[in-house]
PDB file of N, CA and C in Angstrom:
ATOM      1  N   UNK A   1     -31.908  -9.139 -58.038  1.00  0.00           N
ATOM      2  CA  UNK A   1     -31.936  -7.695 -57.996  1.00  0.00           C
ATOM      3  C   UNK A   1     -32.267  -7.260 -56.564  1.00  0.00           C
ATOM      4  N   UNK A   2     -31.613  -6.229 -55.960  1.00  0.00           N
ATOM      5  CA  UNK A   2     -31.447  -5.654 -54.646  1.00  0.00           C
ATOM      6  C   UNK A   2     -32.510  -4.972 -55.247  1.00  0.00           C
ATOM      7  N   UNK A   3     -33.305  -4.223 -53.932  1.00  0.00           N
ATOM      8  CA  UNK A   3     -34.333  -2.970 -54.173  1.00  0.00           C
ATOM      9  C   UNK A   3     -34.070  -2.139 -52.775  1.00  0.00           C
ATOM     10  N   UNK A   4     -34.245  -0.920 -52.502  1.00  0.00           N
ATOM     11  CA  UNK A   4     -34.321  -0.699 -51.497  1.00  0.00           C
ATOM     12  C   UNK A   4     -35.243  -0.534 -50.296  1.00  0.00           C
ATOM     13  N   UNK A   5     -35.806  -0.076 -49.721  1.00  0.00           N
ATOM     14  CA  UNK A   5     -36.733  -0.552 -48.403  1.00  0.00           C
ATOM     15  C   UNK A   5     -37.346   0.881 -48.791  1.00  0.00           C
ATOM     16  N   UNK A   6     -37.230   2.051 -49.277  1.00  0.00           N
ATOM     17  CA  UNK A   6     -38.176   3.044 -50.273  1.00  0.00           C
ATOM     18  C   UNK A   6     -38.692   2.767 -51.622  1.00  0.00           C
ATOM     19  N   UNK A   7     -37.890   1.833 -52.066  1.00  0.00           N
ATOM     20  CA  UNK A   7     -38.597   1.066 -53.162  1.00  0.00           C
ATOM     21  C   UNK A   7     -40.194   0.048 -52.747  1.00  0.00           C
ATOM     22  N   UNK A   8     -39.401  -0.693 -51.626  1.00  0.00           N
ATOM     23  CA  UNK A   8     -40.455  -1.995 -51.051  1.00  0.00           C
ATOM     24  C   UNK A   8     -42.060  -0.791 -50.958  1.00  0.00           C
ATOM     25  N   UNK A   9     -41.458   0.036 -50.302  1.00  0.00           N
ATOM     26  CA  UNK A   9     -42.791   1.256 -49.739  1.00  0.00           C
ATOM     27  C   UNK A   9     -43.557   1.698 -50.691  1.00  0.00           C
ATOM     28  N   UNK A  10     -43.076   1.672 -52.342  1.00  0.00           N
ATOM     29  CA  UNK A  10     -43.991   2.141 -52.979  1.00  0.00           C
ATOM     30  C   UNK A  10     -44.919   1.072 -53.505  1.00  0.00           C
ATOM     31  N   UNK A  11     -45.221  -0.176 -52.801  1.00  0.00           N
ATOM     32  CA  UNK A  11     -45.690  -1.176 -53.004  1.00  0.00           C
ATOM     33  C   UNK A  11     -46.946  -1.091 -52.096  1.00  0.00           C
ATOM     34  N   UNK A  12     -48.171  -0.748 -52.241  1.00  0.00           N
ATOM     35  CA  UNK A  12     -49.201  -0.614 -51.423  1.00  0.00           C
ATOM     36  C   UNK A  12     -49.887  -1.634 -50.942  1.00  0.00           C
ATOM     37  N   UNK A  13     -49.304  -2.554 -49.943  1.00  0.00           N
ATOM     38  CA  UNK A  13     -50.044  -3.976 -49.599  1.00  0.00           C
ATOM     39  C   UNK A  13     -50.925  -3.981 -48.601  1.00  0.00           C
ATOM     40  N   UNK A  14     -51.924  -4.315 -48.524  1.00  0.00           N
ATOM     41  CA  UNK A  14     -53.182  -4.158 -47.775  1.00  0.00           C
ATOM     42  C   UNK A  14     -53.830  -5.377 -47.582  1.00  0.00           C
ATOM     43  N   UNK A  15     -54.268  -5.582 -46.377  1.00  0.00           N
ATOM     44  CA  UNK A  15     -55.550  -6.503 -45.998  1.00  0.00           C
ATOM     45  C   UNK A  15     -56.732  -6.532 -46.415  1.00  0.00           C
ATOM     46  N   UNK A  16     -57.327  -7.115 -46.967  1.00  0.00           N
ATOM     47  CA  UNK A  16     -58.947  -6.988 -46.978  1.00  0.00           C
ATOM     48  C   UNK A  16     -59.870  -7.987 -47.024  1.00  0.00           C
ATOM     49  N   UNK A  17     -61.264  -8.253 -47.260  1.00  0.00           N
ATOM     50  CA  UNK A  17     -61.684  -9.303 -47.159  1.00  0.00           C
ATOM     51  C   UNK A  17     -63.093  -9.519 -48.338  1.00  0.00           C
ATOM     52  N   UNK A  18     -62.902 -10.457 -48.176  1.00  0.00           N
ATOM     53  CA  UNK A  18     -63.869 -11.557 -49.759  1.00  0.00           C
ATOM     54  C   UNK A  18     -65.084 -10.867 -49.357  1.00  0.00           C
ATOM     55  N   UNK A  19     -66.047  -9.971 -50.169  1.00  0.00           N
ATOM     56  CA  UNK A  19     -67.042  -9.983 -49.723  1.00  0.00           C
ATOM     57  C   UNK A  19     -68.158 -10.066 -50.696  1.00  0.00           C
ATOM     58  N   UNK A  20     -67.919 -10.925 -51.826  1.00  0.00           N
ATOM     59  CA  UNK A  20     -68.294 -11.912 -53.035  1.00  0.00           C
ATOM     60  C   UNK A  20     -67.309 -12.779 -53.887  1.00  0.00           C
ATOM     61  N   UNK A  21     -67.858 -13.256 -54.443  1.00  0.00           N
ATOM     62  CA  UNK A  21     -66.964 -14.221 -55.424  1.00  0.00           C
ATOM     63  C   UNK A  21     -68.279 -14.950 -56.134  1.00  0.00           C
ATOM     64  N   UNK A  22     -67.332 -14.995 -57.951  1.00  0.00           N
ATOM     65  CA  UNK A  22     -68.008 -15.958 -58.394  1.00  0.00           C
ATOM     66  C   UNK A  22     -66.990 -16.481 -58.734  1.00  0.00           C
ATOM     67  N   UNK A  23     -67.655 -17.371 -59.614  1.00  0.00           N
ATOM     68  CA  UNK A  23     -66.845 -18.387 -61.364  1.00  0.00           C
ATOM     69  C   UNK A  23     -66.511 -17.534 -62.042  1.00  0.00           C
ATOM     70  N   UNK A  24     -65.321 -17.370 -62.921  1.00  0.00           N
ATOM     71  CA  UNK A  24     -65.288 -16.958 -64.107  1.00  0.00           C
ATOM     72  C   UNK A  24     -65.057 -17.703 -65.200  1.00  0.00           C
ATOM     73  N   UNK A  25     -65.858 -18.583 -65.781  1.00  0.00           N
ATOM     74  CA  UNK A  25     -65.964 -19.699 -67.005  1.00  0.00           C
ATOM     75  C   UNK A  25     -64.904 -19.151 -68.098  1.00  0.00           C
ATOM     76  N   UNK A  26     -65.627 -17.763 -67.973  1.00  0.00           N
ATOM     77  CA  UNK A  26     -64.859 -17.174 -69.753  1.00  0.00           C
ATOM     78  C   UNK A  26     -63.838 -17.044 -69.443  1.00  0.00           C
ATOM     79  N   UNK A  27     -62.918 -16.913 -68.271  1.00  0.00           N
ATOM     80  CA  UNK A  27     -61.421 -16.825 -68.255  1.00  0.00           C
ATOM     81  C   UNK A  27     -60.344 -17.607 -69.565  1.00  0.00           C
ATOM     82  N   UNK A  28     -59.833 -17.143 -69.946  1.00  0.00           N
ATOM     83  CA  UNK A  28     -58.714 -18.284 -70.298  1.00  0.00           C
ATOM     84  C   UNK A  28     -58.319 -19.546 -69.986  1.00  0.00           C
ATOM     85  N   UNK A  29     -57.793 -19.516 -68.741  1.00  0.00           N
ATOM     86  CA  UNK A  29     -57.384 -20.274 -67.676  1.00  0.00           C
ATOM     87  C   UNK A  29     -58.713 -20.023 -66.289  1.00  0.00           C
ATOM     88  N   UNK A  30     -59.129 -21.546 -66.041  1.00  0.00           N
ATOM     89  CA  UNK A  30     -60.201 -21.054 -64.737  1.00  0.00           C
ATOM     90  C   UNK A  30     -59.658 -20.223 -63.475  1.00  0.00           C
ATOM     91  N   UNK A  31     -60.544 -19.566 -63.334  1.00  0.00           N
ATOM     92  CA  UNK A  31     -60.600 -18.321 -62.383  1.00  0.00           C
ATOM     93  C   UNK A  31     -61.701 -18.340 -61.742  1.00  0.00           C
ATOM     94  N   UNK A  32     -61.734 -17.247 -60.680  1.00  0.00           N
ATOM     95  CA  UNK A  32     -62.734 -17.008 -59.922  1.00  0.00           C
ATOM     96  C   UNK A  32     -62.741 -15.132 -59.932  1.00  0.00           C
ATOM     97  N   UNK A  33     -63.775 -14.411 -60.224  1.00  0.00           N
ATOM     98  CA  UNK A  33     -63.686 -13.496 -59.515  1.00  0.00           C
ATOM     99  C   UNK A  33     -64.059 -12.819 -58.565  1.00  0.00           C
ATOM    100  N   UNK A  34     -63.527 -11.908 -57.913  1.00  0.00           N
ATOM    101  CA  UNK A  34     -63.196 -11.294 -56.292  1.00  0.00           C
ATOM    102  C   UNK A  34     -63.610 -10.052 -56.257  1.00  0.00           C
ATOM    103  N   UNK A  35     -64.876 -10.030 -55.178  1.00  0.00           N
ATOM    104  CA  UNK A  35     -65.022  -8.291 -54.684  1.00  0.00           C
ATOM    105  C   UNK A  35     -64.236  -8.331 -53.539  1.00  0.00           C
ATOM    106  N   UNK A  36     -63.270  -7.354 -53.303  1.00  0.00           N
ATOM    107  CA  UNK A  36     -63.043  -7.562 -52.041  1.00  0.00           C
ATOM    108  C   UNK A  36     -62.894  -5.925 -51.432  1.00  0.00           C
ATOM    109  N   UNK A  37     -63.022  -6.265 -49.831  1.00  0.00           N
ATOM    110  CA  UNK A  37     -63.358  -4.590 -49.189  1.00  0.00           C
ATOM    111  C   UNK A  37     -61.798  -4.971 -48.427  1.00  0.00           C
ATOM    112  N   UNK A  38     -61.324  -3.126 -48.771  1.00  0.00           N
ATOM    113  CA  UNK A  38     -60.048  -2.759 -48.234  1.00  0.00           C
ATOM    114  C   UNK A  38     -60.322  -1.846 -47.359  1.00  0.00           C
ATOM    115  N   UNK A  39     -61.287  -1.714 -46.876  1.00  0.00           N
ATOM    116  CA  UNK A  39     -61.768  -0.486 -45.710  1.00  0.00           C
ATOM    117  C   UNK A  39     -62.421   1.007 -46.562  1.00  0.00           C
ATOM    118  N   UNK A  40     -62.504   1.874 -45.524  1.00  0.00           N
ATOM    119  CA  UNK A  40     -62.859   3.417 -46.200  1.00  0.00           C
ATOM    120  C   UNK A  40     -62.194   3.991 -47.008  1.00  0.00           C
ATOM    121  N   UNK A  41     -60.645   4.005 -46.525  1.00  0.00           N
ATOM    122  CA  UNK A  41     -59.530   4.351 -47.462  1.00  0.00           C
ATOM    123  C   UNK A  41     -59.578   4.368 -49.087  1.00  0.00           C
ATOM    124  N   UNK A  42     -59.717   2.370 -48.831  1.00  0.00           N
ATOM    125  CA  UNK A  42     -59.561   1.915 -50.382  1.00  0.00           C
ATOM    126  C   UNK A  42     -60.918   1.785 -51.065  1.00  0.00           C
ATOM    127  N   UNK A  43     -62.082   1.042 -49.849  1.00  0.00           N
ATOM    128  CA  UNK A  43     -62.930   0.422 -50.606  1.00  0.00           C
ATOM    129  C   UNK A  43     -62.922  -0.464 -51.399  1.00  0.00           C
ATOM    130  N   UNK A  44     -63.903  -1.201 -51.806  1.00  0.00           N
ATOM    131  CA  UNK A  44     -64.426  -2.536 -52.484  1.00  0.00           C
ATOM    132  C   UNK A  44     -63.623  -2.446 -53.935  1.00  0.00           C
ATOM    133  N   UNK A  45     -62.638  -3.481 -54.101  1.00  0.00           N
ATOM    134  CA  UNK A  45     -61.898  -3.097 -55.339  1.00  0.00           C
ATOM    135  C   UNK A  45     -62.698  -4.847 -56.097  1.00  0.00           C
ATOM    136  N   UNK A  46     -62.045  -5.096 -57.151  1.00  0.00           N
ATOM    137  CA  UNK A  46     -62.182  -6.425 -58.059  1.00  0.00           C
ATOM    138  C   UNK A  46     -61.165  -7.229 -57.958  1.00  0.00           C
ATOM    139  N   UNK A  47     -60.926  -8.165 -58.328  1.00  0.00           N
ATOM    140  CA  UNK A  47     -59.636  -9.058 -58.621  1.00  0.00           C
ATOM    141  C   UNK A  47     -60.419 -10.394 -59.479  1.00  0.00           C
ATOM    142  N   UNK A  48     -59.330 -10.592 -60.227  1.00  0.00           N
ATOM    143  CA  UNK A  48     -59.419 -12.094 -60.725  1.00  0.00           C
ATOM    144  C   UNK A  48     -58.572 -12.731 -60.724  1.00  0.00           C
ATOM    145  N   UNK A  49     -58.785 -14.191 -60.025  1.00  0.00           N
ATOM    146  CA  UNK A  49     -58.296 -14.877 -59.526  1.00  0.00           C
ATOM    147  C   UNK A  49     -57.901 -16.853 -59.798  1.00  0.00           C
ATOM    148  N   UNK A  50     -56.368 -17.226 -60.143  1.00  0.00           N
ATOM    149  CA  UNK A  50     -56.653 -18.224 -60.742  1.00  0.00           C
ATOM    150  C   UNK A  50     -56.213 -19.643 -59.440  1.00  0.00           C
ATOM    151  N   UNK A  51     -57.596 -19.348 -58.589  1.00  0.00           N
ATOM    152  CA  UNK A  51     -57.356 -19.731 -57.813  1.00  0.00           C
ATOM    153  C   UNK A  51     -58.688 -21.491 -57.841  1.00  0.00           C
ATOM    154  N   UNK A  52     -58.646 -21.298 -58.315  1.00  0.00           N
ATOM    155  CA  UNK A  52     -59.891 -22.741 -58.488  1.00  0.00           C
ATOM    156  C   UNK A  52     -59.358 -23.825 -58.146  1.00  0.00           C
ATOM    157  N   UNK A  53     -58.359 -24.495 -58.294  1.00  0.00           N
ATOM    158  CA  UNK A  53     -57.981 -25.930 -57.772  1.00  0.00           C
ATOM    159  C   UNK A  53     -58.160 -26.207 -56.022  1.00  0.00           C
ATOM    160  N   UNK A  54     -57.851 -24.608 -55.467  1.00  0.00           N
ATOM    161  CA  UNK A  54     -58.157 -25.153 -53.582  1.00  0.00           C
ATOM    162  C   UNK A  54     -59.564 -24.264 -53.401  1.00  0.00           C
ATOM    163  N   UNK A  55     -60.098 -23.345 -54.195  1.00  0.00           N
ATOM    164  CA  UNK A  55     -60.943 -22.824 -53.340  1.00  0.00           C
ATOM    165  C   UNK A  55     -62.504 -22.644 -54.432  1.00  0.00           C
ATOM    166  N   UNK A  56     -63.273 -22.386 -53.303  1.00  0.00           N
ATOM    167  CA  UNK A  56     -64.893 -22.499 -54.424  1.00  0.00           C
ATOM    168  C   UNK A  56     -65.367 -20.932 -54.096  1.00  0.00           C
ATOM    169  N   UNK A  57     -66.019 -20.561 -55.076  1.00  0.00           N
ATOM    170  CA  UNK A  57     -66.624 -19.361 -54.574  1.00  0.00           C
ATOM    171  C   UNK A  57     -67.367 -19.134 -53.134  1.00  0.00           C
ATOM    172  N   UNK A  58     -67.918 -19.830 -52.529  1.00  0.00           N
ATOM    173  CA  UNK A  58     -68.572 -19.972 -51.985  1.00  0.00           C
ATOM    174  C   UNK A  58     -67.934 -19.895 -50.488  1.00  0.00           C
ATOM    175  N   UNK A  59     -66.856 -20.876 -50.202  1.00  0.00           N
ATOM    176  CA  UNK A  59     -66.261 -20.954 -49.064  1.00  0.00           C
ATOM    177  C   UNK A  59     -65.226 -19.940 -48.999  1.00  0.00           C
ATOM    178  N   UNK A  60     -64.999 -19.012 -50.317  1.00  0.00           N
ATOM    179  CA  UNK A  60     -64.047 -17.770 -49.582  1.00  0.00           C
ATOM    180  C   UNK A  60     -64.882 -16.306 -48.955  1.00  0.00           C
ATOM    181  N   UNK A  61     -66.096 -16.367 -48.880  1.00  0.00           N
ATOM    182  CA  UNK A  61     -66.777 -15.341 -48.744  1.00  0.00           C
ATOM    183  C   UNK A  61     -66.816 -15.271 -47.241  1.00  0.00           C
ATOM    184  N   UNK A  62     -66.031 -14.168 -46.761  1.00  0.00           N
ATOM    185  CA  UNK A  62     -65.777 -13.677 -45.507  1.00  0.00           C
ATOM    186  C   UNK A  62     -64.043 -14.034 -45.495  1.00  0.00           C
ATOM    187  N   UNK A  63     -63.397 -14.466 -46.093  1.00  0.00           N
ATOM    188  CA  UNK A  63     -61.737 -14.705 -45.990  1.00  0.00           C
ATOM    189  C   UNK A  63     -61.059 -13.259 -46.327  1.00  0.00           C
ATOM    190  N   UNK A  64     -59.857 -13.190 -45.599  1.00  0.00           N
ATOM    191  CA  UNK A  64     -59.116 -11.956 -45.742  1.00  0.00           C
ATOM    192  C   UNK A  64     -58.451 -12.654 -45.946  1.00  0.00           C
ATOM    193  N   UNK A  65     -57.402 -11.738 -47.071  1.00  0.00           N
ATOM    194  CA  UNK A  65     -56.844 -12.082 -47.981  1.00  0.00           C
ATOM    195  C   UNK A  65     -55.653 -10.438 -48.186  1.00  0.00           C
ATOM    196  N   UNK A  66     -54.569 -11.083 -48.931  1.00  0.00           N
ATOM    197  CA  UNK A  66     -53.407  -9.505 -48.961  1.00  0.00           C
ATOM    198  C   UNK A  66     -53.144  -9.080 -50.132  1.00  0.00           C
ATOM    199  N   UNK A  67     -53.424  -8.140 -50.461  1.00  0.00           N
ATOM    200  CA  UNK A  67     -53.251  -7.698 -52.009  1.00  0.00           C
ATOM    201  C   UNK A  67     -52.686  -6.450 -51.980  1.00  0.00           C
ATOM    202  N   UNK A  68     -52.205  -6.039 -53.562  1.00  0.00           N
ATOM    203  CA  UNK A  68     -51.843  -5.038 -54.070  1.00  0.00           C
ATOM    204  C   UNK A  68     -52.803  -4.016 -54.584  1.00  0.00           C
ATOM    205  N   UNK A  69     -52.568  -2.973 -54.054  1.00  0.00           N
ATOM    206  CA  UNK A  69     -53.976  -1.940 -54.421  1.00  0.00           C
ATOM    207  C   UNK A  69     -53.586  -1.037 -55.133  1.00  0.00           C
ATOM    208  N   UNK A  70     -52.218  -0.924 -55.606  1.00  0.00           N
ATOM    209  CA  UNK A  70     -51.853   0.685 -56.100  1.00  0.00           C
ATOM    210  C   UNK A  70     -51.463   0.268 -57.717  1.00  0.00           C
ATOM    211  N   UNK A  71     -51.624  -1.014 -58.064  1.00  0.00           N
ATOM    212  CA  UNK A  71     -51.100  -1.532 -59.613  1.00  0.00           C
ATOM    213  C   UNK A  71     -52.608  -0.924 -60.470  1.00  0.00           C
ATOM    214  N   UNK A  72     -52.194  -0.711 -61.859  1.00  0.00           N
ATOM    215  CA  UNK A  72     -52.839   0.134 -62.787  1.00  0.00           C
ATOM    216  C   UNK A  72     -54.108  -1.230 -62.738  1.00  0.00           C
ATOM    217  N   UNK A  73     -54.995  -0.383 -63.372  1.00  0.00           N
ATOM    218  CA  UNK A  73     -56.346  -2.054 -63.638  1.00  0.00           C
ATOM    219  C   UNK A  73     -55.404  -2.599 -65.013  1.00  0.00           C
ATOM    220  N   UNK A  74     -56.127  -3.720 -64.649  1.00  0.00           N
ATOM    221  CA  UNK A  74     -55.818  -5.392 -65.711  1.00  0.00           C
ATOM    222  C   UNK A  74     -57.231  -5.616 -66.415  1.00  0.00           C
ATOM    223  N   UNK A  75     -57.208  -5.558 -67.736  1.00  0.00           N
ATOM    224  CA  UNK A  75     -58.406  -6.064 -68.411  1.00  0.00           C
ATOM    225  C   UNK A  75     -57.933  -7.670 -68.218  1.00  0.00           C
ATOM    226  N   UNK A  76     -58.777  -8.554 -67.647  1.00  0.00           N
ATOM    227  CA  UNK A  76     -59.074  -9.980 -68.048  1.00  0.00           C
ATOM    228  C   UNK A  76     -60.131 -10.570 -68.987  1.00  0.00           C
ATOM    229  N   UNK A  77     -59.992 -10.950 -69.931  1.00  0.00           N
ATOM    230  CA  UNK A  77     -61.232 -11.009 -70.734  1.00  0.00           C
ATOM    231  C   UNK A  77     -62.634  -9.371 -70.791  1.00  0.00           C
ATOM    232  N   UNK A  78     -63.431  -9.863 -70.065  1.00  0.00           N
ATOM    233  CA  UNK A  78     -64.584  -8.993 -70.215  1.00  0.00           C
ATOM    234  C   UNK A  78     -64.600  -8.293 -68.727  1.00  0.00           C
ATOM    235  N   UNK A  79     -63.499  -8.225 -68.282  1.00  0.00           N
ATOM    236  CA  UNK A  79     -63.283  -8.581 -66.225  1.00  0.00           C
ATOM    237  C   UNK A  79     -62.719  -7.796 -66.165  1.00  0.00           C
ATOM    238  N   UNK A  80     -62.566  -6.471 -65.219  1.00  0.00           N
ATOM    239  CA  UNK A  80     -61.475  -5.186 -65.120  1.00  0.00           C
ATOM    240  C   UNK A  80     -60.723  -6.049 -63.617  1.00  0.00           C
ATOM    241  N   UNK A  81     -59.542  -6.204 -63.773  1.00  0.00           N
ATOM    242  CA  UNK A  81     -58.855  -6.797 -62.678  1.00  0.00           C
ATOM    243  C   UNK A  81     -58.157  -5.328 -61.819  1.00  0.00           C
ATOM    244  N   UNK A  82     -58.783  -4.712 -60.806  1.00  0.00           N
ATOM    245  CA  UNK A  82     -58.165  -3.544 -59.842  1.00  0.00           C
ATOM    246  C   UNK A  82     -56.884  -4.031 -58.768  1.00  0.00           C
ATOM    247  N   UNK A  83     -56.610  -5.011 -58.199  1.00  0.00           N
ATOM    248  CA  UNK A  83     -55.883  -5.520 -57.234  1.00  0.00           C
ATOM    249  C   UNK A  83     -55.795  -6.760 -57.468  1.00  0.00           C
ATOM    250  N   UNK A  84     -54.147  -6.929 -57.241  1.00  0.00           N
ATOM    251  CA  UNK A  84     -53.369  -8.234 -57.536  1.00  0.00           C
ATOM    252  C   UNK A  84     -53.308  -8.997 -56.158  1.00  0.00           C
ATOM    253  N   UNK A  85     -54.465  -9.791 -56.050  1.00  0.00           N
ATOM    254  CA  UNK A  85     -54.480 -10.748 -54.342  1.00  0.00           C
ATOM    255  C   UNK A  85     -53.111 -11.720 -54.935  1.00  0.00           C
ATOM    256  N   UNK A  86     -52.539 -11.924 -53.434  1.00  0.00           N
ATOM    257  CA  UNK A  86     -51.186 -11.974 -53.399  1.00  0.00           C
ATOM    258  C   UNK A  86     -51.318 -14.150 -53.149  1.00  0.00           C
ATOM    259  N   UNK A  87     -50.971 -14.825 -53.547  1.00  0.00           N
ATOM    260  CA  UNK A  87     -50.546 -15.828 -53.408  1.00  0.00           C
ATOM    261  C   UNK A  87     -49.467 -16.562 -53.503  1.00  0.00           C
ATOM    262  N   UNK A  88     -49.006 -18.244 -52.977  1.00  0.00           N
ATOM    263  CA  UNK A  88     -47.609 -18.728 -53.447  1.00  0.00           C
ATOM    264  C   UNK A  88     -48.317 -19.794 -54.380  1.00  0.00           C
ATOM    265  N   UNK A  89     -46.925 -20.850 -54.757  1.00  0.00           N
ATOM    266  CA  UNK A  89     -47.726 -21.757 -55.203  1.00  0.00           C
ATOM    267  C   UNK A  89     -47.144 -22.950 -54.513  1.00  0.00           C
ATOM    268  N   UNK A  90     -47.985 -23.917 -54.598  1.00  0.00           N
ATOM    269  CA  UNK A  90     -48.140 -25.131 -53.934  1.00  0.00           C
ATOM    270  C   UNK A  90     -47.445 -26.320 -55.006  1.00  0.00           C
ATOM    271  N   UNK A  91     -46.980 -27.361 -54.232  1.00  0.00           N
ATOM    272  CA  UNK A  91     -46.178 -28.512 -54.863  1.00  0.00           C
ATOM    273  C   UNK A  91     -46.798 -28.473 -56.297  1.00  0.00           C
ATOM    274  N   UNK A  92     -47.873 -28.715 -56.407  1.00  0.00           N
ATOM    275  CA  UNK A  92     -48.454 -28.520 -57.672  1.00  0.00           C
ATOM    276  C   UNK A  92     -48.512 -27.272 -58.266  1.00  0.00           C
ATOM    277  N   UNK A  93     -48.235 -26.275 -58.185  1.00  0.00           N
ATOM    278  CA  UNK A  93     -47.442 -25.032 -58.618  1.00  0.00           C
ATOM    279  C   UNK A  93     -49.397 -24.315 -58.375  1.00  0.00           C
ATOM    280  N   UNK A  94     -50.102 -24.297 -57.816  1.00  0.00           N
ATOM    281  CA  UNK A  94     -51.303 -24.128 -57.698  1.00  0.00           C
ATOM    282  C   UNK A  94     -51.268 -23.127 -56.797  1.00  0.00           C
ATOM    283  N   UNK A  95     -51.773 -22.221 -56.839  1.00  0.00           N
ATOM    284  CA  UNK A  95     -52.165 -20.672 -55.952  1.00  0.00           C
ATOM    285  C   UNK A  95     -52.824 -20.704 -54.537  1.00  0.00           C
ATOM    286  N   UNK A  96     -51.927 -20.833 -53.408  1.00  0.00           N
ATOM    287  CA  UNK A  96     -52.755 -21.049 -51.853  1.00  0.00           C
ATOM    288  C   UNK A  96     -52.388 -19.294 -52.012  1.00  0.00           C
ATOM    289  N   UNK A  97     -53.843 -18.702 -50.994  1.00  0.00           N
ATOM    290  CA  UNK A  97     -54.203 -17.420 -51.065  1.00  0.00           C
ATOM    291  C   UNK A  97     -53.258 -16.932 -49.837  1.00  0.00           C
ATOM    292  N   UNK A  98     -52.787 -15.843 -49.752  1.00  0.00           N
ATOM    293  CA  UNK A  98     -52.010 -15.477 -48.406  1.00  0.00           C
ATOM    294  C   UNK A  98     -52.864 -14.306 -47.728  1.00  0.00           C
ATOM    295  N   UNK A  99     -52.818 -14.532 -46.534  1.00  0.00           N
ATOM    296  CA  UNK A  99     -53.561 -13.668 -45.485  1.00  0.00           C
ATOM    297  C   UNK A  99     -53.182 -13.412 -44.075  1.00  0.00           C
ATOM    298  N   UNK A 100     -53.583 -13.218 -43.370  1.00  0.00           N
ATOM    299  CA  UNK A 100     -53.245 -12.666 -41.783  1.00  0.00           C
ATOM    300  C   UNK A 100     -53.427 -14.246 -40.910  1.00  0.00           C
ATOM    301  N   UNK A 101     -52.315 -14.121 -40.312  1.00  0.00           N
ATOM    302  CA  UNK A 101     -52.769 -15.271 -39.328  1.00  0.00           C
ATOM    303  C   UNK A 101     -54.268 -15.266 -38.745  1.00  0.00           C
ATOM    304  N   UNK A 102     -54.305 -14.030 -38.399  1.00  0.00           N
ATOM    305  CA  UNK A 102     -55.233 -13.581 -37.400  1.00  0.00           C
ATOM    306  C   UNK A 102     -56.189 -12.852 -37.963  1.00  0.00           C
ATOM    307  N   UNK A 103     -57.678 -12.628 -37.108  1.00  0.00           N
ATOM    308  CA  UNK A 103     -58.723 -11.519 -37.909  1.00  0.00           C
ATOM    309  C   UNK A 103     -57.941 -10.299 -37.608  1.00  0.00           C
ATOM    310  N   UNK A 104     -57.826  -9.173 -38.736  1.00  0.00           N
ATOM    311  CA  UNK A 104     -57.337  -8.132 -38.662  1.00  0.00           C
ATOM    312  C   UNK A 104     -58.489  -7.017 -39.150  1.00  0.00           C
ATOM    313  N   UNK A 105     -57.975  -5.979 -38.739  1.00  0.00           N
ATOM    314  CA  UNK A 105     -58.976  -4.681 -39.450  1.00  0.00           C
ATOM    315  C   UNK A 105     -58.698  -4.642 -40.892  1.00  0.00           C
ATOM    316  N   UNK A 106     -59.598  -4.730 -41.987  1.00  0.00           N
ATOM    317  CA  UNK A 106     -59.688  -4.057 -43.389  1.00  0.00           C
ATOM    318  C   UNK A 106     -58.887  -2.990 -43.394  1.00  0.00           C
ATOM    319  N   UNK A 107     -58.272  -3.042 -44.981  1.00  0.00           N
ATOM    320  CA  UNK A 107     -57.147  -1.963 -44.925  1.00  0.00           C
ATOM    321  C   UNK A 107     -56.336  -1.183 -44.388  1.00  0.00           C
ATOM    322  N   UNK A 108     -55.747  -2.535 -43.361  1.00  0.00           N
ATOM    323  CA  UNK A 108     -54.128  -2.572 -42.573  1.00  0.00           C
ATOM    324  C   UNK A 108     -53.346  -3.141 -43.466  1.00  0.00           C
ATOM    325  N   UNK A 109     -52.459  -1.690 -43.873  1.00  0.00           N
ATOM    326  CA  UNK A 109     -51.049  -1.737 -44.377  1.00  0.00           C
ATOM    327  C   UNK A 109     -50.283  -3.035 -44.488  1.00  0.00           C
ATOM    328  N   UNK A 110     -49.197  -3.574 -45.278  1.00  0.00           N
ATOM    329  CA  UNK A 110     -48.475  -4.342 -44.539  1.00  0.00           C
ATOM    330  C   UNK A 110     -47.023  -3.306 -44.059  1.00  0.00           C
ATOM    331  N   UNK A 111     -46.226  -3.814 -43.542  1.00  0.00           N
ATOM    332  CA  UNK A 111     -44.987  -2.829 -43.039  1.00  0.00           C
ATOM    333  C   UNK A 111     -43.837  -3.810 -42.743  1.00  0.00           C
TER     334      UNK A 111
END
């Protein structure tokens, strides 16, 4: 499916960065969940994340990371999911997190 490049735009993709994480045991499938800050604009949204095979709570705290900020919330279990952090998957079909090459400012657009 073609989309057009005013379509792509109504897609609100943003930078931001880890600024907690836990475990989420009760998930379905293991997860982690995500505070993360999108700047003044957006502010500190949630995410849950089924990212456990490469990463620990612990070592993503301070990582920027690219997500979707404008999708409706996601109930996950007992977990309000606000923003869809954006990942691919790996040979093992496993979730590497996508982010900025570089340190960037909190809630820079993508374009």
């Amino acid at each position: 499916m073609t989309i057009t490049y005013d379509d792509f735009q109504k897609v609100d993709i943003r930078v931001g960065r880890i600024v907690r994480a836990e475990p989420y045991p009760e998930a379905r499938k293991p997860a982690i969940k995500l505070w993360v800050d999108f700047g003044p604009e957006i502010g500190e949204k949630k995410s849950s994340a089924q990212i456990t095979r490469h990463y620990t709570p612990e070592a993503l705290i301070g990582r920027q990371v690219i997500g979707v900020v404008n999708f409706a919330p996601r109930q996950i279990g007992k977990f309000v999911s606000e923003v869809l952090i954006l990942g691919v998957p790996d040979a093992e079909n496993e979730v590497v997190l996508l982010g900025p090459g570089h340190d960037v400012p909190v809630g820079g657009r993508m374009f």
